[in-house]
Protein backbone atom coordinates (compact mmCIF):
# COMPACT_ATOMS: atom_id res chain seq x y z
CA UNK A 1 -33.92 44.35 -21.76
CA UNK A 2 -35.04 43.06 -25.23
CA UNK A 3 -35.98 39.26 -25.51
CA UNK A 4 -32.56 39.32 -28.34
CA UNK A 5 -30.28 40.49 -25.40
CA UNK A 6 -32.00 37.29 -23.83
CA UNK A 7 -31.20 35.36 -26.23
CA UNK A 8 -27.35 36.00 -26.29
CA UNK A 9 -27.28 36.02 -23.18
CA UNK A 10 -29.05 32.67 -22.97
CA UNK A 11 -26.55 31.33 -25.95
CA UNK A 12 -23.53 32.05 -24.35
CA UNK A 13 -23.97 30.65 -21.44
CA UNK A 14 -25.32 27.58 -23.35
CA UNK A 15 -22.33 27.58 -25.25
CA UNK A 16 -20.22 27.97 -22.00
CA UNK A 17 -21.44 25.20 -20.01
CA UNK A 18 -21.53 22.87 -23.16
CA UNK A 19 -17.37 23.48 -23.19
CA UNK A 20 -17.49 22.45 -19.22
CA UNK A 21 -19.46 18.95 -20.36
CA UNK A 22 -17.41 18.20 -23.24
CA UNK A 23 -14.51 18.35 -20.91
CA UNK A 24 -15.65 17.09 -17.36
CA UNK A 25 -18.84 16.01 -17.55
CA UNK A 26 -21.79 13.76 -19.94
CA UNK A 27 -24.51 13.93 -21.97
CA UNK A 28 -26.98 13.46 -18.68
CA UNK A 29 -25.50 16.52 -16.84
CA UNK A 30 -25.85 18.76 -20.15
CA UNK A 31 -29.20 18.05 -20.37
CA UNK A 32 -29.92 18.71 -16.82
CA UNK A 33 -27.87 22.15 -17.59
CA UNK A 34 -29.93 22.86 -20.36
CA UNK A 35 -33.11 22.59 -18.25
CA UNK A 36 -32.22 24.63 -15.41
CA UNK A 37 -31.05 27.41 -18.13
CA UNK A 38 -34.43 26.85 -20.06
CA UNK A 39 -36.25 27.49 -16.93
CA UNK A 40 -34.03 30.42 -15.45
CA UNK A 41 -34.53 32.14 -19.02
CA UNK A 42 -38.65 31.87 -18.58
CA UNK A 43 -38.58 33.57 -15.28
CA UNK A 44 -39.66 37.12 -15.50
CA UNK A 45 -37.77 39.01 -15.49
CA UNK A 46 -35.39 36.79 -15.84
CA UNK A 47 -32.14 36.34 -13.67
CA UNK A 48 -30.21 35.64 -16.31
CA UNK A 49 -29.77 39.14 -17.83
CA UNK A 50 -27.82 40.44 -14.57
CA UNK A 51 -24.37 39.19 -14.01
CA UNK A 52 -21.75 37.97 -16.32
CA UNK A 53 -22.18 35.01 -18.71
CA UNK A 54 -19.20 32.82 -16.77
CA UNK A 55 -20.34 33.63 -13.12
CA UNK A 56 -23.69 32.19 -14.48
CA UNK A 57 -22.42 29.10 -15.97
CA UNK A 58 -20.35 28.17 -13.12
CA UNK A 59 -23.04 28.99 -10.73
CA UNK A 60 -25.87 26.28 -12.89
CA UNK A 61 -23.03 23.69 -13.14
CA UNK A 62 -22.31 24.02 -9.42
CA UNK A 63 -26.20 24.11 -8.65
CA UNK A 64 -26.48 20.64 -10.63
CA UNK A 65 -23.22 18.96 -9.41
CA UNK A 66 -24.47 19.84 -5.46
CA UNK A 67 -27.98 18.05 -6.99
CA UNK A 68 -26.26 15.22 -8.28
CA UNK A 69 -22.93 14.91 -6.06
CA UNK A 70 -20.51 15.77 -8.39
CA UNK A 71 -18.20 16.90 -5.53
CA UNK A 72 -17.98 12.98 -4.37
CA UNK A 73 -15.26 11.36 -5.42
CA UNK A 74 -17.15 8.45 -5.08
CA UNK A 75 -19.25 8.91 -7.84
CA UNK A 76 -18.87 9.41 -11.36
CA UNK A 77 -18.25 12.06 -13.07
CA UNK A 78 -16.33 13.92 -10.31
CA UNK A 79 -14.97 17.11 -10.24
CA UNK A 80 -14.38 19.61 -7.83
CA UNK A 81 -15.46 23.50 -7.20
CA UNK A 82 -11.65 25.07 -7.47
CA UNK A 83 -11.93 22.57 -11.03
CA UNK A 84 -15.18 25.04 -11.83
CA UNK A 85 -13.36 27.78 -11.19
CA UNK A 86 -10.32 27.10 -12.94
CA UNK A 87 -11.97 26.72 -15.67
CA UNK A 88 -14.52 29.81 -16.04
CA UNK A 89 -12.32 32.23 -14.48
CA UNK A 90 -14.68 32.56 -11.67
CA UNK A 91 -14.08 33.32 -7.66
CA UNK A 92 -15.16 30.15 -5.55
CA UNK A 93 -16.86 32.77 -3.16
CA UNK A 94 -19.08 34.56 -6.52
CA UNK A 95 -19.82 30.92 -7.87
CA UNK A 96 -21.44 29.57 -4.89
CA UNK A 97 -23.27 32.18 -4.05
CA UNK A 98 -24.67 32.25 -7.88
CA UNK A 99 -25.50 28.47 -7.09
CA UNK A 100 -27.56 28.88 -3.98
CA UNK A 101 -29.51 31.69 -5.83
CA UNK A 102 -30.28 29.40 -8.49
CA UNK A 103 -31.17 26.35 -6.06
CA UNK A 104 -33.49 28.76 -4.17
CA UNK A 105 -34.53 30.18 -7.08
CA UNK A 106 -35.54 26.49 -8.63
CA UNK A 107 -35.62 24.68 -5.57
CA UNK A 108 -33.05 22.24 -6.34
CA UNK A 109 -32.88 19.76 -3.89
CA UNK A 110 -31.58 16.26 -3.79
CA UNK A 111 -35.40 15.01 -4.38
CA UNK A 112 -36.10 17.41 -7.12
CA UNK A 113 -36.37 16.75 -10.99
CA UNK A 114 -32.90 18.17 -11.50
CA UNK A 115 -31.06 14.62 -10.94
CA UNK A 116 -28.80 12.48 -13.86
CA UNK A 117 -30.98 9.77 -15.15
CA UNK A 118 -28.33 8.02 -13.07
CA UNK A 119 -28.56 9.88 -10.24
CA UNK A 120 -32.00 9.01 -10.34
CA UNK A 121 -31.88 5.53 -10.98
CA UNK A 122 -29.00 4.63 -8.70
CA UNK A 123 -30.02 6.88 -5.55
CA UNK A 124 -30.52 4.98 -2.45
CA UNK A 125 -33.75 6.47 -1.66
CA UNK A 126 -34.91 5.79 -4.84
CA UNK A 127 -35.29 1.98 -4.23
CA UNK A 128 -37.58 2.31 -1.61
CA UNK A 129 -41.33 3.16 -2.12
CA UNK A 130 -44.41 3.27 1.04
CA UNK A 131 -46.38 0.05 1.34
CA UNK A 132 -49.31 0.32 3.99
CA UNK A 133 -47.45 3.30 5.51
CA UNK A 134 -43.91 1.17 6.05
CA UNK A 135 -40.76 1.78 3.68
CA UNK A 136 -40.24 -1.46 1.50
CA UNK A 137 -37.08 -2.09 -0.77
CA UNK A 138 -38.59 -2.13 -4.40
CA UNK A 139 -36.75 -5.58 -4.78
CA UNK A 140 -39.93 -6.95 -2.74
CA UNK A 141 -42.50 -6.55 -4.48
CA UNK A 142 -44.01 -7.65 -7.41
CA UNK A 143 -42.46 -7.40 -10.96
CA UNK A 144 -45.38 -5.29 -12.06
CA UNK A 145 -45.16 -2.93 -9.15
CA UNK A 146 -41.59 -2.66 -9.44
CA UNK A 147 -42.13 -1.67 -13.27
CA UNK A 148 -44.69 1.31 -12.20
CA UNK A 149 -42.34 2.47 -9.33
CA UNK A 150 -39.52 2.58 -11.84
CA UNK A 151 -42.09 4.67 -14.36
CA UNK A 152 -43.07 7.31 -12.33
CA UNK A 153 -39.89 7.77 -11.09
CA UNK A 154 -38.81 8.33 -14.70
CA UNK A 155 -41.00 10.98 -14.92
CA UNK A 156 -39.92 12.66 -11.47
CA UNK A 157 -43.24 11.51 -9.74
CA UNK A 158 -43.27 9.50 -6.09
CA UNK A 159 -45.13 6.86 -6.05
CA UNK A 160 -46.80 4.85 -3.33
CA UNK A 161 -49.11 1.34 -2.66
CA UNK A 162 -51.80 0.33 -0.46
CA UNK A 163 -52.87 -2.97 -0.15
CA UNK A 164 -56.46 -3.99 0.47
CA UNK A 165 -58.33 -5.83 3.48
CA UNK A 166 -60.55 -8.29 1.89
């Protein structure tokens, strides 16, 4: 298929998912959205030009809220997968199985770069970093360190410190 049919296809589903923010979500998940579309459309070929625009949408959107636990109701924004459905039209059965494709696809996983800013800066995991091969809570060590963990976890790296034996 032609890189315009792409395109559309691309577009639409943009468009689609964009309608699903507005109304459930935030600015953080769109841009998460965006991403994982930007990357399915540079696949070649790319997934995105079999199946139907909706089953797509709902699939990403699933993909990121199982990312970024969008099914808790503990966290905010919440929503649920019968919400997804509801609102693209889509079987519950079609849209999960869309999802996993795309997590496999990406490998999304709750570690990957596909996490809120939020998500990322309010994860459990993420305040602990590896000191001399033990797991320390960021909150211990030193302002400077703290500031580089926080960095490179900005920019989806790990990061970890050694001290040295004088």
């Amino acid at each position: 298929m032609s890189k315009e049919k792409l395109n559309q296809k691309v577009e639409k589903i943009t468009e689609l998912t964009t309608a699903f923010c507005n109304f459930k979500l935030d600015e953080e998940y769109q841009e998460v959205i965006d991403l994982v579309i930007g990357k399915l459309s540079r696949k070649r070929p790319s997934p995105l030009l079999r199946g139907d625009e909706k089953n797509w949408a709902a699939g990403i959107i699933y993909a990121v809220g199982q990312v970024n636990y969008l099914f808790d109701k503990s966290f905010e924004p919440y929503t649920s997968v019968p919400q997804i459905c509801s609102f693209f039209k889509t079987k519950k059965s079609t849209t999960t199985n869309k999802a996993s494709d795309i997590r496999k696809t990406l490998k999304m996983d709750k570690g990957s770069g596909y996490m809120t800013k939020t998500m990322k800066r309010e994860h459990p995991m993420n305040q602990y970093v590896m000191v001399n091969g033990f797991i320390v809570h960021i909150s211990n060590l030193p302002p400077e360190q703290q500031a580089m963990v926080r960095e490179a976890r900005d920019k989806g790296l790990d990061i970890s410190f050694k001290t040295v034996d004088e």
